[in-house]
C-alpha atoms as a PDB file:
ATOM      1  CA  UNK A   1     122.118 110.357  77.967  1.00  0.00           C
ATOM      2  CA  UNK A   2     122.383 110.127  81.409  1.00  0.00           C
ATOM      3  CA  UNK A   3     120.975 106.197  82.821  1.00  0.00           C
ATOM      4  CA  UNK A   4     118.926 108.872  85.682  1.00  0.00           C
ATOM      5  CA  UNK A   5     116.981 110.675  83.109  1.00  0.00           C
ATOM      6  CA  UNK A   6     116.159 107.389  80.615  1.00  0.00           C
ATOM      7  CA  UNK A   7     115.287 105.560  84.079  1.00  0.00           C
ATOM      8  CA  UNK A   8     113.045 108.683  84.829  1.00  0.00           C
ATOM      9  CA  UNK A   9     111.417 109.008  81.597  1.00  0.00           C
ATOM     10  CA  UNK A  10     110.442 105.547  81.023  1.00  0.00           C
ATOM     11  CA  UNK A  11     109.233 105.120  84.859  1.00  0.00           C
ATOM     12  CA  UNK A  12     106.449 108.141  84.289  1.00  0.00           C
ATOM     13  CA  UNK A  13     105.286 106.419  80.782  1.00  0.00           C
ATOM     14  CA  UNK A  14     105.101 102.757  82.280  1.00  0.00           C
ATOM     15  CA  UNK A  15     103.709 104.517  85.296  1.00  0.00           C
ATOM     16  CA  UNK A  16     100.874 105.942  82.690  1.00  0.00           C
ATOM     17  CA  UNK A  17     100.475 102.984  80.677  1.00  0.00           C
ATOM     18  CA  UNK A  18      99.787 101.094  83.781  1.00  0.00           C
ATOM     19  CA  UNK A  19      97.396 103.407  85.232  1.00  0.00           C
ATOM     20  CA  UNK A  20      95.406 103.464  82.192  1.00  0.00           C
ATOM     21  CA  UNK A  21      95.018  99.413  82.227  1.00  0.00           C
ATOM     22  CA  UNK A  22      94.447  99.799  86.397  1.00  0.00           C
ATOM     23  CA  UNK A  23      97.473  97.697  86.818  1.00  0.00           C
ATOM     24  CA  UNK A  24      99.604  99.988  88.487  1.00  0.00           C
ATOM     25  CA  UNK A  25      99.885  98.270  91.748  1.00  0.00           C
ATOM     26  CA  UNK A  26     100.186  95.049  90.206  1.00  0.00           C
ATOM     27  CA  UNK A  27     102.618  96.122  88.224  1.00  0.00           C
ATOM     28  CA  UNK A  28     104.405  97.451  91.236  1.00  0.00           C
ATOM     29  CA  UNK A  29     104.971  94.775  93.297  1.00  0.00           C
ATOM     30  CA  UNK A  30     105.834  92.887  89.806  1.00  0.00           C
ATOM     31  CA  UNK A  31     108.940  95.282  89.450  1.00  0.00           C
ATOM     32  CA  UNK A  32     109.676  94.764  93.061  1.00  0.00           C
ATOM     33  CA  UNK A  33     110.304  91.366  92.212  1.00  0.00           C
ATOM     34  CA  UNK A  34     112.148  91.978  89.057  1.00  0.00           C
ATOM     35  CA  UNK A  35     114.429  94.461  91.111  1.00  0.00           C
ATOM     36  CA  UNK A  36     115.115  92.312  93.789  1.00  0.00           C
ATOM     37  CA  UNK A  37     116.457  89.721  91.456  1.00  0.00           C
ATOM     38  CA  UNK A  38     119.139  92.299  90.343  1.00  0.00           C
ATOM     39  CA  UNK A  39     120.874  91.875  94.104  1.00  0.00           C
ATOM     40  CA  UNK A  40     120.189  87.939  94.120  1.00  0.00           C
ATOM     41  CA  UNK A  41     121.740  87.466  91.184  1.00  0.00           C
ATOM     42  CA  UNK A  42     124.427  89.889  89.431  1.00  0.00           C
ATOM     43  CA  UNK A  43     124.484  88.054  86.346  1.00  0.00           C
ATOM     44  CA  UNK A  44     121.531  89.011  85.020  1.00  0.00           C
ATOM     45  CA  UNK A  45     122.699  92.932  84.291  1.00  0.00           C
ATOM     46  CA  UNK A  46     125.970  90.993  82.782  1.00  0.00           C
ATOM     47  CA  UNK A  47     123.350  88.865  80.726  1.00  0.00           C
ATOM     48  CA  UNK A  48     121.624  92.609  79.673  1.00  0.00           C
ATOM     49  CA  UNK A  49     124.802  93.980  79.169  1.00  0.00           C
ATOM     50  CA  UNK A  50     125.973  91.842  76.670  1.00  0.00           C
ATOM     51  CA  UNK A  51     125.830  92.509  73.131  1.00  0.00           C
ATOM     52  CA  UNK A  52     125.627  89.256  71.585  1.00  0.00           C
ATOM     53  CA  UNK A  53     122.932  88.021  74.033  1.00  0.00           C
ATOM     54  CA  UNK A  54     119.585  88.533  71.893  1.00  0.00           C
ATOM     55  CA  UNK A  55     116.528  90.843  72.395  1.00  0.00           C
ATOM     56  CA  UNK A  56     114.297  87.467  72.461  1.00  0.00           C
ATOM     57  CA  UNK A  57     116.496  85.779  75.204  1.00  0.00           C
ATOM     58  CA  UNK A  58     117.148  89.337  77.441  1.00  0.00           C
ATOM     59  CA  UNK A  59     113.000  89.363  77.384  1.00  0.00           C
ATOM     60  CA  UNK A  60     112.536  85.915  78.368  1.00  0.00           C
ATOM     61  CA  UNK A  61     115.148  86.175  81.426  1.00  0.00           C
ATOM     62  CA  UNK A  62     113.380  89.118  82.535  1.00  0.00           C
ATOM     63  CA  UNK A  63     110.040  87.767  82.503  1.00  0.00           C
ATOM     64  CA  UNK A  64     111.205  84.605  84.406  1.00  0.00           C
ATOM     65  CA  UNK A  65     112.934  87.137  86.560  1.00  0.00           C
ATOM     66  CA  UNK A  66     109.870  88.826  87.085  1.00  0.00           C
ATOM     67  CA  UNK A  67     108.300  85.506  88.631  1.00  0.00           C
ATOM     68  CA  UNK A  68     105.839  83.233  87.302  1.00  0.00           C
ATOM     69  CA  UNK A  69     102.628  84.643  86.350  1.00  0.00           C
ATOM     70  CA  UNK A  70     103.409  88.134  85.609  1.00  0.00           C
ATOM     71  CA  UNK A  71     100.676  90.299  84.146  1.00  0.00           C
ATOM     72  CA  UNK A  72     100.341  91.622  80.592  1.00  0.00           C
ATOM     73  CA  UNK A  73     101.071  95.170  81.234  1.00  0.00           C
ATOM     74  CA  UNK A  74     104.882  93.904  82.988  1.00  0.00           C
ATOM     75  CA  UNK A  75     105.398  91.897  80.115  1.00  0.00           C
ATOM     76  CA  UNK A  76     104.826  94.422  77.417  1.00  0.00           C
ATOM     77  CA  UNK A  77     106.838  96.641  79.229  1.00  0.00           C
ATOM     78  CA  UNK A  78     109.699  94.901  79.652  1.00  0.00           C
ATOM     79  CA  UNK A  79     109.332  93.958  75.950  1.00  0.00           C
ATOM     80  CA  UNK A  80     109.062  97.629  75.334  1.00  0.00           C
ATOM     81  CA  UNK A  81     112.272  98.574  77.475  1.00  0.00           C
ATOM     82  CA  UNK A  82     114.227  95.740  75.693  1.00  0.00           C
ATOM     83  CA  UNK A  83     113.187  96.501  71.775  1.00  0.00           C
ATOM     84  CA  UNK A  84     114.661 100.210  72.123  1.00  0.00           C
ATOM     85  CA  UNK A  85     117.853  99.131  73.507  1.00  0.00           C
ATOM     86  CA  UNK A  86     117.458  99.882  76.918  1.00  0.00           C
ATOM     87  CA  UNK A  87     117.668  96.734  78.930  1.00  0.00           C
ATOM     88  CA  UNK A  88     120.886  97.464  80.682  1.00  0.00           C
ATOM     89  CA  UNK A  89     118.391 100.307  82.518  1.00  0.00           C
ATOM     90  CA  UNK A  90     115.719  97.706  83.384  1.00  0.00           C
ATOM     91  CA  UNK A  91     116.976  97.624  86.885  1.00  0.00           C
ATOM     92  CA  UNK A  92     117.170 101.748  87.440  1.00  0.00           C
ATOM     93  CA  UNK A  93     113.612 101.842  85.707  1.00  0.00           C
ATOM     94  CA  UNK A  94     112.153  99.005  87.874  1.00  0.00           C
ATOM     95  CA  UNK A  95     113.557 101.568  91.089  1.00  0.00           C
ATOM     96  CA  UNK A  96     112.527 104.650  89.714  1.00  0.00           C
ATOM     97  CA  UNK A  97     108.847 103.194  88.837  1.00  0.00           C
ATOM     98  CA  UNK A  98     108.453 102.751  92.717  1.00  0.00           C
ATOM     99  CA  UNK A  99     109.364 106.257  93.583  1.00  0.00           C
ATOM    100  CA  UNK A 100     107.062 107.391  90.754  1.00  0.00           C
ATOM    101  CA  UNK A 101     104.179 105.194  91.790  1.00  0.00           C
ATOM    102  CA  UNK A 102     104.778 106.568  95.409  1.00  0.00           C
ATOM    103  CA  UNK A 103     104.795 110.046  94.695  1.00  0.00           C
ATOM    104  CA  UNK A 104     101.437 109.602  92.441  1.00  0.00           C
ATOM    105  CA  UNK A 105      99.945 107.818  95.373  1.00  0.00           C
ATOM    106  CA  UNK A 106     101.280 110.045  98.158  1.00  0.00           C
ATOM    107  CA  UNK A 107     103.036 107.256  99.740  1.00  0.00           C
ATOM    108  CA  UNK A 108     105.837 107.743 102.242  1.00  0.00           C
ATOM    109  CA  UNK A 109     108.773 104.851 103.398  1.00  0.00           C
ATOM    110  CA  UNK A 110     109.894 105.498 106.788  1.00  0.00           C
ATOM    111  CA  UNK A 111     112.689 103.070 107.960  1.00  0.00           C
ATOM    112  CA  UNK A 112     113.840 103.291 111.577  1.00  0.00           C
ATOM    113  CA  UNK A 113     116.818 100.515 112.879  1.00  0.00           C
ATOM    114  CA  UNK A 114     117.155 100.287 116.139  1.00  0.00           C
ATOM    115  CA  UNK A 115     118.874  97.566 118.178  1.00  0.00           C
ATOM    116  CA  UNK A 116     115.776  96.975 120.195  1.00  0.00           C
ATOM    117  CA  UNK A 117     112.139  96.020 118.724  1.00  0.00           C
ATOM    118  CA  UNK A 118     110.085  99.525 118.369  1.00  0.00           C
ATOM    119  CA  UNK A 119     106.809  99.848 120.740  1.00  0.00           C
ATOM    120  CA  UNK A 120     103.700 100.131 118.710  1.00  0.00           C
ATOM    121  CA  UNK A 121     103.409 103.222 120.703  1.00  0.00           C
ATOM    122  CA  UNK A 122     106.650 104.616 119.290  1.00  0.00           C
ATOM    123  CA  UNK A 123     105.724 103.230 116.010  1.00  0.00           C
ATOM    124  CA  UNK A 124     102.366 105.658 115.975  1.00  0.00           C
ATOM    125  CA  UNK A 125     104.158 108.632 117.466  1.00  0.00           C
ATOM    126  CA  UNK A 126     106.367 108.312 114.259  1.00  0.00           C
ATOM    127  CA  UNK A 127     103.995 107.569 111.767  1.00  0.00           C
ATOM    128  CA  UNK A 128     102.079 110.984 113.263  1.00  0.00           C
ATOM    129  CA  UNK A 129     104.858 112.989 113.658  1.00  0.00           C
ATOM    130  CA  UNK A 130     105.794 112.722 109.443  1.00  0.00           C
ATOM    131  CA  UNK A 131     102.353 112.007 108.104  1.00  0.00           C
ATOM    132  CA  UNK A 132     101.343 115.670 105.808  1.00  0.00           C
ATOM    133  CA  UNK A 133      97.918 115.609 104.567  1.00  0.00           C
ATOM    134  CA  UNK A 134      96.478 112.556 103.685  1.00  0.00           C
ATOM    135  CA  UNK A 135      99.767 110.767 102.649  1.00  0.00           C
ATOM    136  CA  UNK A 136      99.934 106.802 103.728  1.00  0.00           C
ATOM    137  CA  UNK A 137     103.192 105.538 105.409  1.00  0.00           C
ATOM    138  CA  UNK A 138     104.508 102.692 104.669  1.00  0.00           C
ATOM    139  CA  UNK A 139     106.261 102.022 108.260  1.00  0.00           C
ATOM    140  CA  UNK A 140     109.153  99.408 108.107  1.00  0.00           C
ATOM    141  CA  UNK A 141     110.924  98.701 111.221  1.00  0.00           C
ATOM    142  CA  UNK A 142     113.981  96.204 111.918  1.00  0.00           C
ATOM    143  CA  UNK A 143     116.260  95.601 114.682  1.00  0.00           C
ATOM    144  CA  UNK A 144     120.598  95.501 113.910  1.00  0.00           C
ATOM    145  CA  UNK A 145     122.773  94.612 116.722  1.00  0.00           C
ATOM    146  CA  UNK A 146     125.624  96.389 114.435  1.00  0.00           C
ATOM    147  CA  UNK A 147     123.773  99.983 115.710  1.00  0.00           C
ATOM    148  CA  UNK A 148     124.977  99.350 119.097  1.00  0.00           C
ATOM    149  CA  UNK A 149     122.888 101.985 120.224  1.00  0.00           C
ATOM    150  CA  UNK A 150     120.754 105.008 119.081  1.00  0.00           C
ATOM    151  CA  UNK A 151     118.987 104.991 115.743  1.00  0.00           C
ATOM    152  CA  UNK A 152     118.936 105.407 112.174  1.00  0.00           C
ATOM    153  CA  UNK A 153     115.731 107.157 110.648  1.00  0.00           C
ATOM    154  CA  UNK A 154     114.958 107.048 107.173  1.00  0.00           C
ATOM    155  CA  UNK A 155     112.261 109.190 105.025  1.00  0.00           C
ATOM    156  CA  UNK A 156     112.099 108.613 101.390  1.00  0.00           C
ATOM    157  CA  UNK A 157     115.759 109.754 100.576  1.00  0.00           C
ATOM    158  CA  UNK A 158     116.645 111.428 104.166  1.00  0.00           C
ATOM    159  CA  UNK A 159     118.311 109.709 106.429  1.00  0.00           C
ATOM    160  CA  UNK A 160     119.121 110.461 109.871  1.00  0.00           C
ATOM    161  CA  UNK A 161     121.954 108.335 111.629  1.00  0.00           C
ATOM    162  CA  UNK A 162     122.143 108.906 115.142  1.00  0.00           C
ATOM    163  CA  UNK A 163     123.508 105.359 116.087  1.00  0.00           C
ATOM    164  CA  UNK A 164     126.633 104.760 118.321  1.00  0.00           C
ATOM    165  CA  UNK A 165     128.135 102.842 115.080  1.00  0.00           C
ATOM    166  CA  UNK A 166     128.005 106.113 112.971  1.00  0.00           C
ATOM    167  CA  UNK A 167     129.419 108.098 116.203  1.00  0.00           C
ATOM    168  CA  UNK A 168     132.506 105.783 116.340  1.00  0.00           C
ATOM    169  CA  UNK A 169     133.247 105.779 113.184  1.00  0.00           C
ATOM    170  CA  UNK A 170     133.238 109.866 113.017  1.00  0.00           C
ATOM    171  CA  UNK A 171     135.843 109.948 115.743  1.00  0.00           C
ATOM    172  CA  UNK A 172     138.043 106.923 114.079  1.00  0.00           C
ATOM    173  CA  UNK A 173     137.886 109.143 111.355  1.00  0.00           C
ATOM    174  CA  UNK A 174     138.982 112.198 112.915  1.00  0.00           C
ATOM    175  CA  UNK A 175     141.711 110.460 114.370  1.00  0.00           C
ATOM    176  CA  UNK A 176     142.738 109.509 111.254  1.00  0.00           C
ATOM    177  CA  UNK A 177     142.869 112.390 109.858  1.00  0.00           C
ATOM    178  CA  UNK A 178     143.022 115.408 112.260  1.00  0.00           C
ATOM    179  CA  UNK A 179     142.188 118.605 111.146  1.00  0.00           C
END
């Protein structure tokens, strides 16, 4: 089965579970952690990978993972995701229970890198211009000297890349290979 439709499935029924107990944005920032861990350290998906590491051990690395004083509801789950075999996911799951949690909250990431710090002004004029309804944005704004100039906008999976970086490296590209 594809890993995109067992991440899927298993991030709406944690997503449930959770809401039931009223841990859902506990349980959030909880996966956060757990995800981040996954870039930190690359072993661990070796460690969930591997066969002859046991169900008992794969659940206590990703509790510590997790951090220290994890809630119930994460720790059943991951005990949960790890009993039916599907601990090599936990990482795709973790990622896909954020989107899910977002959409169920109306909750939109907008992302913006520019090479110079963003007004407040510009900031609002942003968070305006994509706000629908009554969704919440979650406005995250950094500064990369690698830009050079312009911008790069992101919206949930959109992504606009208007930088000077991007620009250059379409015309290295077409010099490379002309049409």
């Amino acid at each position: 089965m594809d890993a995109g439709i067992i991440s899927n499935r298993y991030a709406k029924a944690i997503f449930q579970y959770a809401l039931e107990r009223k841990e859902e944005n506990r349980l959030r920032e909880e996966l956060k952690i757990l995800s981040e861990q996954f870039l930190m350290a690359p072993t661990l998906k070796m460690v969930l990978d591997d066969p002859t590491v046991s169900s008992t051990m794969k659940i206590d690395v990703l509790t510590t993972a997790a951090g220290k004083e994890i809630s119930n509801t994460c720790k059943q789950v991951i005990r949960m995701i790890v009993k039916n075999g599907r601990a090599r996911y936990m990482q795709s799951i973790a990622l896909m229970y954020d989107k899910v949690y977002r959409k169920a909250k109306n909750r939109v990431i907008l992302k913006l890198i520019t090479t110079e710090p963003v007004s407040d002004e510009m900031k609002k004029e942003l968070v305006d211009l994509i706000k629908r309804d009554d969704a919440q944005v979650d406005f995250d704004a950094k500064t990369d000297s690698d830009v050079i100039g312009g911008f790069i906008l992101e919206i949930e999976d959109l992504r606009l890349d208007a930088s000077i970086r991007n620009q250059l490296n379409q015309l290295r590209l077409e010099l490379i290979h002309p049409l």
